[in-house]
N, C-alpha and C. Protein backbone atom coordinates (compact mmCIF):
# COMPACT_ATOMS: atom_id res chain seq x y z
N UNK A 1 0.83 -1.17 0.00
CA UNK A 1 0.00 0.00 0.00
C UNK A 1 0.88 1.24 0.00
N UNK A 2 0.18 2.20 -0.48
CA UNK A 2 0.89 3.25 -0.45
C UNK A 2 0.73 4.29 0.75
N UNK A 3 1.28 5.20 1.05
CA UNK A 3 1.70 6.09 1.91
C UNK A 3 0.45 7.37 1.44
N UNK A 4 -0.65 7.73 2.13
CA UNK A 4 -1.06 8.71 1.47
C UNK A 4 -0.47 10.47 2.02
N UNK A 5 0.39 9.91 3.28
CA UNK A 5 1.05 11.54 3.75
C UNK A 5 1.71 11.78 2.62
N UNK A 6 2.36 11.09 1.45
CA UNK A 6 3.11 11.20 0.34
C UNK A 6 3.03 11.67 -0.51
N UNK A 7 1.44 12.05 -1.23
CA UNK A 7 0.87 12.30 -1.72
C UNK A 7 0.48 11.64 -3.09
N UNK A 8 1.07 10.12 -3.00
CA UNK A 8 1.04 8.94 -3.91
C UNK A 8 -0.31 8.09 -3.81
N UNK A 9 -1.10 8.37 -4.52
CA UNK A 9 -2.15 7.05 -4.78
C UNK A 9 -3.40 7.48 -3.37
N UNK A 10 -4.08 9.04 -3.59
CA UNK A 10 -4.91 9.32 -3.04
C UNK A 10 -6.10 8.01 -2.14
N UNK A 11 -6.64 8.02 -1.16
CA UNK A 11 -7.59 6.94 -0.90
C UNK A 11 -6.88 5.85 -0.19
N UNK A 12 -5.53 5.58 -0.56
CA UNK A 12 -4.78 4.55 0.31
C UNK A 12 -4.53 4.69 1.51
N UNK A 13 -4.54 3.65 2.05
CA UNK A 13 -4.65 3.51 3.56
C UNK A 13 -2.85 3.07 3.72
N UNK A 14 -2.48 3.94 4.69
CA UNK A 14 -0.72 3.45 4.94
C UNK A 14 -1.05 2.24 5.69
N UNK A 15 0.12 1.27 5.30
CA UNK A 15 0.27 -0.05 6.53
C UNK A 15 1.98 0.72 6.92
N UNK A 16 1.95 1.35 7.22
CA UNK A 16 3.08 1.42 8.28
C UNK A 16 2.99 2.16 9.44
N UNK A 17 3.50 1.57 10.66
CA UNK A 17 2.50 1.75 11.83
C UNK A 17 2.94 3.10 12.16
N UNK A 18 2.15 3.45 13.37
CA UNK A 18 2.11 4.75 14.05
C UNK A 18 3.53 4.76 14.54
N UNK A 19 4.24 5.94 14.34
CA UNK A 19 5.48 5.80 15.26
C UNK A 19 5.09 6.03 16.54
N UNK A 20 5.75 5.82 17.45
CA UNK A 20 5.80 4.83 19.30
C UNK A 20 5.24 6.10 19.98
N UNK A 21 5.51 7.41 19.94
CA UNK A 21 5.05 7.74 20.80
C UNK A 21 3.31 8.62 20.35
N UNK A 22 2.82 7.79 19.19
CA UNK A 22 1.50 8.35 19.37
C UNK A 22 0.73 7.08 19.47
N UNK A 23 1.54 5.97 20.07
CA UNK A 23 0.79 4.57 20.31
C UNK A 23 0.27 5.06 22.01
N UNK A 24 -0.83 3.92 22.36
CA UNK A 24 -0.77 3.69 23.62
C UNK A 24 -0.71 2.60 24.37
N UNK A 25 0.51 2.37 25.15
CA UNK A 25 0.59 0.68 25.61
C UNK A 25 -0.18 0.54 26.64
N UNK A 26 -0.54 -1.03 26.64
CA UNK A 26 -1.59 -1.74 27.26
C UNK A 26 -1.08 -3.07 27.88
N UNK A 27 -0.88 -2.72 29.30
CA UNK A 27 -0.45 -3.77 30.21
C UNK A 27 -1.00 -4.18 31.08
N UNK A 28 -1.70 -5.57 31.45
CA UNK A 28 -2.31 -6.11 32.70
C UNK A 28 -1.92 -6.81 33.70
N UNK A 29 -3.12 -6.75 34.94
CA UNK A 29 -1.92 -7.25 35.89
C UNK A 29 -2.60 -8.80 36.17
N UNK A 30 -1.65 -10.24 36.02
CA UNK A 30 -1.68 -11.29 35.69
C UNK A 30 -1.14 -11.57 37.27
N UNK A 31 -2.23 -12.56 37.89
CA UNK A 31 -2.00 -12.90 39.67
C UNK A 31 -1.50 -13.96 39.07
N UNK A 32 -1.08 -14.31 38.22
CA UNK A 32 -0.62 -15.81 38.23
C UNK A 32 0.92 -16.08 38.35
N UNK A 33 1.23 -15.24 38.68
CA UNK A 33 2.97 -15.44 38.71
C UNK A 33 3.51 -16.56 40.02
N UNK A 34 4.65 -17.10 39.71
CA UNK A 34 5.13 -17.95 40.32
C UNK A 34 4.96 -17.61 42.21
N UNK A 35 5.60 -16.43 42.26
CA UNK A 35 5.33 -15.87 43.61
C UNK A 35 4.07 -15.54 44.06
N UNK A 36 2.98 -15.70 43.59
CA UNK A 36 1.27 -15.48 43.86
C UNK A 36 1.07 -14.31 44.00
N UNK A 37 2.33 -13.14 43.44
CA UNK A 37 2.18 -11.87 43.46
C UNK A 37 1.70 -11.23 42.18
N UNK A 38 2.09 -12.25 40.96
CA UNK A 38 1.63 -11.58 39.77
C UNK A 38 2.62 -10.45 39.32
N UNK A 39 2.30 -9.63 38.13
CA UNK A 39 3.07 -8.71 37.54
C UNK A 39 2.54 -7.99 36.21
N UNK A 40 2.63 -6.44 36.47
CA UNK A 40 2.15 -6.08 35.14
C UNK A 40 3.08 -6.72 33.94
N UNK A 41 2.14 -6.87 32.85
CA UNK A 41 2.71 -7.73 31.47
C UNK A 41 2.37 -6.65 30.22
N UNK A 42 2.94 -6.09 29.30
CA UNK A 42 2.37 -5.65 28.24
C UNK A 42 1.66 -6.36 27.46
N UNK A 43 0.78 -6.07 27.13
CA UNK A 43 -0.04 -7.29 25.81
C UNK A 43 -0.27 -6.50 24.32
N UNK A 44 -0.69 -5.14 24.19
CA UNK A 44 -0.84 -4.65 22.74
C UNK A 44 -0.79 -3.20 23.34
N UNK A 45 -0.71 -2.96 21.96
CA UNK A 45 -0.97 -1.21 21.78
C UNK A 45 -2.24 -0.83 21.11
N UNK A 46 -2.65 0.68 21.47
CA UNK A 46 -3.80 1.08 20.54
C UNK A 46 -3.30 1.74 19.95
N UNK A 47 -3.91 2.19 18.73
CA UNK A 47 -3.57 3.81 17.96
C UNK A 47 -4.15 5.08 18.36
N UNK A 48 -5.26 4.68 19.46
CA UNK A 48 -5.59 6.17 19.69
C UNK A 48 -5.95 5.88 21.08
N UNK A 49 -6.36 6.62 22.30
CA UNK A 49 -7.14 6.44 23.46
C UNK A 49 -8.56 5.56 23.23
N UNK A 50 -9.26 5.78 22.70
CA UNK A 50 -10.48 5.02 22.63
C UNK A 50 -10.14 3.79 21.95
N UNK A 51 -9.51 3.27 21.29
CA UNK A 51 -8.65 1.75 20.62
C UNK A 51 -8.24 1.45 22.38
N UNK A 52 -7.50 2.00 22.40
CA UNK A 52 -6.60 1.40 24.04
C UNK A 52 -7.65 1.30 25.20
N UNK A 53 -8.65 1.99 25.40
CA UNK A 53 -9.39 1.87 26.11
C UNK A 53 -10.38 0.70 26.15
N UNK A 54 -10.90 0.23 24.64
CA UNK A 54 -11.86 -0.86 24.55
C UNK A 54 -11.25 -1.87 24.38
N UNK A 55 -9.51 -2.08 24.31
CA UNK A 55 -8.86 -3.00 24.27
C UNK A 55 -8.76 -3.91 25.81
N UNK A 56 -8.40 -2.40 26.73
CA UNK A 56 -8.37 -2.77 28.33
C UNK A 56 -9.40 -2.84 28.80
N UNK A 57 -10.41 -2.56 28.45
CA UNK A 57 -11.95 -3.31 29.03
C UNK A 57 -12.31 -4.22 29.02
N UNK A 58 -11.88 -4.88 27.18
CA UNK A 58 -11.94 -6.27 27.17
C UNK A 58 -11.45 -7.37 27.80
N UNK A 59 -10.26 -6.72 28.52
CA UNK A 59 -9.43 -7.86 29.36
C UNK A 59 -9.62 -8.02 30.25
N UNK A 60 -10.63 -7.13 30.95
CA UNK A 60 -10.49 -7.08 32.15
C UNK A 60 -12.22 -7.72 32.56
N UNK A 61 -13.35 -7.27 31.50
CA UNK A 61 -14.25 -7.94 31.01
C UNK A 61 -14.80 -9.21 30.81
N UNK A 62 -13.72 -9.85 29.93
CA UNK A 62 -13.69 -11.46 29.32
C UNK A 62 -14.37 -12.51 29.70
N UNK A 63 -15.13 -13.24 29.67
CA UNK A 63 -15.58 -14.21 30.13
C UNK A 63 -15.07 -15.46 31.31
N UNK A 64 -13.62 -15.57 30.59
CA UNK A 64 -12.95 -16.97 30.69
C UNK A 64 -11.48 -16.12 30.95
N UNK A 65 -10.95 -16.42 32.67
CA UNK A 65 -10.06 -15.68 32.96
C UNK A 65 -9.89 -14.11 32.76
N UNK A 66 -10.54 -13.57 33.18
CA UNK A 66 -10.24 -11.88 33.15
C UNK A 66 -8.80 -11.56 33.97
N UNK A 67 -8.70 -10.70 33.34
CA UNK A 67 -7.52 -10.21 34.05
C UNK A 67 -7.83 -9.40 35.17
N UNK A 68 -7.22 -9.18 36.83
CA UNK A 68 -7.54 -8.19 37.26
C UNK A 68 -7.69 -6.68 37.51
N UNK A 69 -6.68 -6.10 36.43
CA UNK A 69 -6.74 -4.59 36.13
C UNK A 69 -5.59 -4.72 34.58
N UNK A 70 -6.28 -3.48 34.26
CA UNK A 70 -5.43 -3.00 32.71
C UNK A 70 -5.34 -2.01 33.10
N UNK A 71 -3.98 -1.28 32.40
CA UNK A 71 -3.49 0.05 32.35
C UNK A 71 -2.92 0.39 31.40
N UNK A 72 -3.40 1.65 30.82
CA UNK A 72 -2.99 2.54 29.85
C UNK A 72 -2.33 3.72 30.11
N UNK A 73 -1.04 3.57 28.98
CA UNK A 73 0.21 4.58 29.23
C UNK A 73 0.59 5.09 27.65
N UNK A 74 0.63 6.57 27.68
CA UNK A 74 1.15 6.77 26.78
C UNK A 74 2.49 7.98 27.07
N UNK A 75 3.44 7.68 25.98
CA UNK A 75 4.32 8.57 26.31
C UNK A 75 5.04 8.27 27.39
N UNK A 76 5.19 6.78 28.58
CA UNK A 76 5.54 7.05 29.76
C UNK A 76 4.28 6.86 31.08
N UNK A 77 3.30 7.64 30.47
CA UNK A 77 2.24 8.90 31.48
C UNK A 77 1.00 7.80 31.86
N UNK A 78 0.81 7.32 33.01
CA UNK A 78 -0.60 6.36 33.16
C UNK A 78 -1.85 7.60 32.75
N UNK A 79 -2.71 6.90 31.44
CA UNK A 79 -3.38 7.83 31.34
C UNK A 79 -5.18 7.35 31.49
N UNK A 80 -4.88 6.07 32.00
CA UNK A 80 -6.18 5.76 32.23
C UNK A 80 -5.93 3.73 32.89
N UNK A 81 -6.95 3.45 33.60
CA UNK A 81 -6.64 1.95 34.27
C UNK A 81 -8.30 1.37 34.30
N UNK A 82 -8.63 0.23 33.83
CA UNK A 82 -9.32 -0.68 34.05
C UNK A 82 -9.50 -1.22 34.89
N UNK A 83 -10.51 -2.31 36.00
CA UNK A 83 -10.43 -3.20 36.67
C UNK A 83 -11.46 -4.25 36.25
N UNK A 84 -11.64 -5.46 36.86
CA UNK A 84 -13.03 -6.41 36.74
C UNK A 84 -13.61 -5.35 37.43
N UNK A 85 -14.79 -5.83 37.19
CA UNK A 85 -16.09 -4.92 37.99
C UNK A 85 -16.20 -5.26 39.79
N UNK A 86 -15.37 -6.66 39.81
CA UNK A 86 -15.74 -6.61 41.24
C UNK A 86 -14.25 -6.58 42.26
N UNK A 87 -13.43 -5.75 41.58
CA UNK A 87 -12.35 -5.11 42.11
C UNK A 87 -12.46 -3.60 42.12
N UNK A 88 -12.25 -2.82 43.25
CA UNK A 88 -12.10 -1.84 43.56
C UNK A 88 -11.15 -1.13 42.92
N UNK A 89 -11.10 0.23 42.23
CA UNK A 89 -10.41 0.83 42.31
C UNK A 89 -9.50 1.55 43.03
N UNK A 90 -9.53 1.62 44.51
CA UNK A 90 -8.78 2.43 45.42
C UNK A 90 -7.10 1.45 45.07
């Protein structure tokens, strides 16, 4: 595909990804670790806040093993956190 910031082949959609810092990473926290303490894990990125947001809902959501909290960071910056519904936020 072509690049349309390029101004090559109007209508095309770029496949080359967002550079890193207008991604937002998405890491949950997995109790299953050897020590029964668990550990945040990265799992994906979004391209925008609302991508990253319905990404970490879903995990935390899920049917079959939810995770107990997601967190979203961009730039560094926690800019938003998930939980199951029957975990507290404090």
């Amino acid at each position: 595909m072509e690049r349309p910031d390029i101004g090559v082949g109007a209508g095309h959609i770029s496949c080359t990804p967002a550079p890193a810092d207008q991604l937002f990473e998405i890491a949950v926290l997995d109790p299953s670790g050897e020590d029964g303490q668990g550990g945040w894990h990265t799992i994906g990125w979004g391209v925008d806040r609302r991508h990253a947001d319905s990404i970490a809902e879903s995990f935390v959501t899920r049917p079959l093993r939810p995770y107990q909290a997601a967190r979203i960071r961009h730039n560094g910056h926690l800019v938003g956190e998930h939980r199951r519904p029957d975990q507290p936020l404090g």
